[in-house]
Protein backbone atom coordinates (compact mmCIF):
# COMPACT_ATOMS: atom_id res chain seq x y z
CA UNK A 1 -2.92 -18.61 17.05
CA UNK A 2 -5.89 -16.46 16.30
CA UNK A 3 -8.47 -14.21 17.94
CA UNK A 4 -11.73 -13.24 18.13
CA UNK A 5 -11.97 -9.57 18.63
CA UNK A 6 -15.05 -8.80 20.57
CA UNK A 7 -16.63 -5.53 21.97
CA UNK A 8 -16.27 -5.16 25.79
CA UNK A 9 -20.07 -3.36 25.62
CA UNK A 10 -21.95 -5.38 23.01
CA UNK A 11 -20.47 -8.85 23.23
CA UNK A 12 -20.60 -8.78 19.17
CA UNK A 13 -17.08 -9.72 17.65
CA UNK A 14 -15.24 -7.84 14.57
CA UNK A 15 -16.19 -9.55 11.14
CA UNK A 16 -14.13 -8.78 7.47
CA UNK A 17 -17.08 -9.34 5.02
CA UNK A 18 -15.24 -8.17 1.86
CA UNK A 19 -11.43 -8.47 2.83
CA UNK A 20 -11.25 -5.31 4.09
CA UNK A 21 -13.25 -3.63 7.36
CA UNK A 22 -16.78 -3.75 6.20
CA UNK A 23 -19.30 0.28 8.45
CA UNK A 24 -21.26 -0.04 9.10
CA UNK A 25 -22.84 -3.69 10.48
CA UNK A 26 -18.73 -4.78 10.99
CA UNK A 27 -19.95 -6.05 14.46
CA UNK A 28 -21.59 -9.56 13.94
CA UNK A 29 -22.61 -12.20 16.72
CA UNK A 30 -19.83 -14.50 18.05
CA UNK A 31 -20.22 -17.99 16.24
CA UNK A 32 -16.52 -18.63 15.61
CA UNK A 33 -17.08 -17.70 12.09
CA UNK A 34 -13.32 -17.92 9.97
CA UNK A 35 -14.37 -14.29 9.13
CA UNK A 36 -14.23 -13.23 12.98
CA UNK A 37 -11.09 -14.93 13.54
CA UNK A 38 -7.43 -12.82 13.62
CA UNK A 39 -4.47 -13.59 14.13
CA UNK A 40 -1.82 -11.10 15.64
CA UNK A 41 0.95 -10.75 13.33
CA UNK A 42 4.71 -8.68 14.15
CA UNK A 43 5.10 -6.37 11.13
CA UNK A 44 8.11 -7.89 8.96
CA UNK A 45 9.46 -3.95 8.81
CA UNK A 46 9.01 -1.98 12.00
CA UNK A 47 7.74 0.96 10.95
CA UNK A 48 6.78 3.07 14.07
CA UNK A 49 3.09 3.76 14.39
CA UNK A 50 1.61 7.19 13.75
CA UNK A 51 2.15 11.10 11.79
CA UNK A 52 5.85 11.58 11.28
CA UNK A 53 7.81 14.17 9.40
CA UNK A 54 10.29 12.59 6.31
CA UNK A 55 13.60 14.49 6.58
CA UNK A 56 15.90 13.94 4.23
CA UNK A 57 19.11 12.63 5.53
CA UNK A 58 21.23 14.33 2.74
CA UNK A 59 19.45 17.90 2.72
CA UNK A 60 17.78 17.90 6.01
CA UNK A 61 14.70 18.88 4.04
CA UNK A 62 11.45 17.21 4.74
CA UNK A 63 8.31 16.55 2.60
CA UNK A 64 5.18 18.35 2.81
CA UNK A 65 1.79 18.39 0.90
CA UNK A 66 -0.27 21.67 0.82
CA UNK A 67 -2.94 20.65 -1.72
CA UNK A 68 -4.60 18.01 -3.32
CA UNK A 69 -4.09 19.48 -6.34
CA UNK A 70 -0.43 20.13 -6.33
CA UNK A 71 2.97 17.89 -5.78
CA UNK A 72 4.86 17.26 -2.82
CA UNK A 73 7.86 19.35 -1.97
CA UNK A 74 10.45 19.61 0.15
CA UNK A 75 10.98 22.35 2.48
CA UNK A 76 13.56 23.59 5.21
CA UNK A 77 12.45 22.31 8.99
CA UNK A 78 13.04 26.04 9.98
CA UNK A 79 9.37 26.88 8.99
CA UNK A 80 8.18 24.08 11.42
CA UNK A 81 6.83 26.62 14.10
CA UNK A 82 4.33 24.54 16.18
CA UNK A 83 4.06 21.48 17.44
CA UNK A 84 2.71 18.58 16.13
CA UNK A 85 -0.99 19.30 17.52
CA UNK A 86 -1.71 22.30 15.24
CA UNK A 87 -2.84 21.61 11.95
CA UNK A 88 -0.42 24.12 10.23
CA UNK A 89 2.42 21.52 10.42
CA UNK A 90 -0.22 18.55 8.71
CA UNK A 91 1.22 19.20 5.30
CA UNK A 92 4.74 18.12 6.61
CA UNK A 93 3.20 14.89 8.29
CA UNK A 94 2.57 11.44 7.17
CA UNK A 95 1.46 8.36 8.27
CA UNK A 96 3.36 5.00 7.03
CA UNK A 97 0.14 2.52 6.60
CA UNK A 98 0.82 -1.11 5.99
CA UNK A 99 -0.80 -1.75 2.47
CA UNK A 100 -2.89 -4.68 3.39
CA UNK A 101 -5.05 -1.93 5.51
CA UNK A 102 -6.05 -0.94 2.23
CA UNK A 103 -5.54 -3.31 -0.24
CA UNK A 104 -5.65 -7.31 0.23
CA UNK A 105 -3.38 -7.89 -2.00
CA UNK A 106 -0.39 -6.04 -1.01
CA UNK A 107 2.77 -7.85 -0.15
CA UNK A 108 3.66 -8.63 3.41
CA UNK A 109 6.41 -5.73 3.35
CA UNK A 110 4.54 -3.05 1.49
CA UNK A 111 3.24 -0.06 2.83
CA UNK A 112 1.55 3.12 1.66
CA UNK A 113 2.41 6.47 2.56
CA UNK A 114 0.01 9.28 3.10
CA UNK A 115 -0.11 12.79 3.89
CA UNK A 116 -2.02 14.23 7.10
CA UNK A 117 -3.34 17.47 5.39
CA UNK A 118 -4.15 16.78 2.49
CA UNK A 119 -5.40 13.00 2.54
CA UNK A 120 -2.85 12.18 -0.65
CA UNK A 121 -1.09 9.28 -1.27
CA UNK A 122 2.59 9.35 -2.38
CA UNK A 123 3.17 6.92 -5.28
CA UNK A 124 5.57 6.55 -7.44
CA UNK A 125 6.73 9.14 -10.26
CA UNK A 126 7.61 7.70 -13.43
CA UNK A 127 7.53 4.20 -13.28
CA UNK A 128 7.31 3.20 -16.85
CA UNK A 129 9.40 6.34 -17.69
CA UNK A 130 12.15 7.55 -15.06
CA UNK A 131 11.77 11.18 -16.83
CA UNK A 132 10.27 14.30 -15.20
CA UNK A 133 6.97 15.38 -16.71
CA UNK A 134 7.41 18.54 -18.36
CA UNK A 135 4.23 19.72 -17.82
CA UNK A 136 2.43 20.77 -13.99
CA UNK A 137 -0.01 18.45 -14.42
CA UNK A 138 2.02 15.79 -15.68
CA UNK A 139 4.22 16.07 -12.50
CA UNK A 140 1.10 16.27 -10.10
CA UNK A 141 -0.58 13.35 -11.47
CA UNK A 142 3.41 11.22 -11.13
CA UNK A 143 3.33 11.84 -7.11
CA UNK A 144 0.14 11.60 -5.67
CA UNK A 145 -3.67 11.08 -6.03
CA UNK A 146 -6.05 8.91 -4.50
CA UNK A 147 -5.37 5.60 -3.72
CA UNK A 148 -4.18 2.74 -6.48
CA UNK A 149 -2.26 -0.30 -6.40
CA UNK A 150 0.60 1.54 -7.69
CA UNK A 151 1.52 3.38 -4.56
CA UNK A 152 3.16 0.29 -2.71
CA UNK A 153 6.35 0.74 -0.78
CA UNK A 154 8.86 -0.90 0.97
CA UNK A 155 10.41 1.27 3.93
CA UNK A 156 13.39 -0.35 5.28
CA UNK A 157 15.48 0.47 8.39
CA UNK A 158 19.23 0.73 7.60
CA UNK A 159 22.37 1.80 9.88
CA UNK A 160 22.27 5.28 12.02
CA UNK A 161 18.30 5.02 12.44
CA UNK A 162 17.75 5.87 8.72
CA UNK A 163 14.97 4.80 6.03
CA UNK A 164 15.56 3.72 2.51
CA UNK A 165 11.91 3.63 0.89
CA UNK A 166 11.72 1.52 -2.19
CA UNK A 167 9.17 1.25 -4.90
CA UNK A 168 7.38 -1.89 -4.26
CA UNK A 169 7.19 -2.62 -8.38
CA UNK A 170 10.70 -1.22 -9.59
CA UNK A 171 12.71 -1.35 -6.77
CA UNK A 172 13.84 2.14 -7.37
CA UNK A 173 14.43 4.36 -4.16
CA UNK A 174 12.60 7.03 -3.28
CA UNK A 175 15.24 10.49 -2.84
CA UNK A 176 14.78 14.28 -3.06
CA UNK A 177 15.77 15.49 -6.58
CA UNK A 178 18.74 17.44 -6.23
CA UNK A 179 20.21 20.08 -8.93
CA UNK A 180 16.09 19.85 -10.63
CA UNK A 181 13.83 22.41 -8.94
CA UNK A 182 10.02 22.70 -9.92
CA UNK A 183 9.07 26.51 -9.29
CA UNK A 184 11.92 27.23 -6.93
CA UNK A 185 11.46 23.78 -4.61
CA UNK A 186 12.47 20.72 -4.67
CA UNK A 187 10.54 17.78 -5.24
CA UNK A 188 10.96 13.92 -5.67
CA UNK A 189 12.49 11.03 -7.93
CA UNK A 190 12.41 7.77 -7.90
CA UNK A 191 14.43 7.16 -10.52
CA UNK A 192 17.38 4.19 -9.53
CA UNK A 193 18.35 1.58 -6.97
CA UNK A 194 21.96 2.80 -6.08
CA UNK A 195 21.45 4.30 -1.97
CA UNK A 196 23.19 7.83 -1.73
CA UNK A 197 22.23 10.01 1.33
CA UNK A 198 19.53 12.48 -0.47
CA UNK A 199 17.76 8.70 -0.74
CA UNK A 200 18.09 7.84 2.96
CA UNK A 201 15.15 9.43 5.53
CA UNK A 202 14.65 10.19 8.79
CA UNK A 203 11.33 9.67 10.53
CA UNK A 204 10.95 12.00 13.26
């Protein structure tokens, strides 16, 4: 069954123009137009709603983001001081966004996965080669920039509460790389499908 979604204060119902939420002028006149017309759907994978923290079930590390400009790490929860509210713990947070909120042509399953801080999107290192850039920039540009069709995932809820997060074109899982630290940290792989525990997270 489907919806119109219309404003309590103008009357005016929501309208997708271009596949994807059209600001400003999104608010159009009711006239049962197929472009005002929704339908409420139950996500296929039920990925709880808002900023979480990825801990990794086999370290207990979770991912953070400082800049833009540099790769996501993992760090030890002990430097979580504050509470979620203070923007000192962003770089630790991210939202799970179902990819058809950005791009019409993601897959029913697929989401995208981006940090509160620093606006970055986590995609995939190494597709086309599993092997970790040797170079800053190389590993930088492998994790995250702004947003492509490359950065689909598929988060899946196993046993004991915990996430495996898949690479929406490989299939490879998404795990902390262990025994291969960048400047002293940790940072990601994505490099195989076989589940082990430093490939499992937590959203809390």
């Amino acid at each position: 069954m489907c919806y119109n979604l219309v404003s309590e204060y103008s009357g005016l119902a929501l309208e997708n123009r271009t596949g994807i939420f059209s600001y400003p002028g999104g608010m159009q006149e009711v006239n049962d137009s197929k472009f005002q017309q929704w339908e409420l759907v139950v996500p296929m994978t039920p990925v709880p709603v808002g900023w979480h923290q990825l801990e990794n079930v086999g370290t207990g590390h979770v991912l953070k983001h400082d800049y833009l400009s540099s790769l996501p790490t993992l760090a030890s929860p002990i430097e979580l001081k504050h509470t979620s509210n203070y923007r000192e713990t962003w770089a630790t947070q991210w939202a799970v966004i179902h990819g058809r909120a950005i791009d019409v042509n993601a897959t029913a399953a697929s989401y995208v996965i981006k940090n509160r801080l620093t606006g970055g999107f986590l995609r995939p290192q190494g597709a086309l080669d599993p092997a970790v850039p040797k170079t800053a920039e190389g590993t930088v540009s492998a994790w995250q920039t702004l947003y492509s069709s490359g950065m689909l995932w598929i988060p899946e809820l196993g046993g004991r509460r915990n996430w495996k997060i898949t690479d929406a074109a490989t299939s490879n899982l998404l795990g902390e790389a262990l025994g291969r630290p960048f400047v002293g940290v940790n940072t990601l792989e994505c490099r195989d499908k076989q589940l082990e525990p430093h490939k499992s997270w937590r959203l809390v």
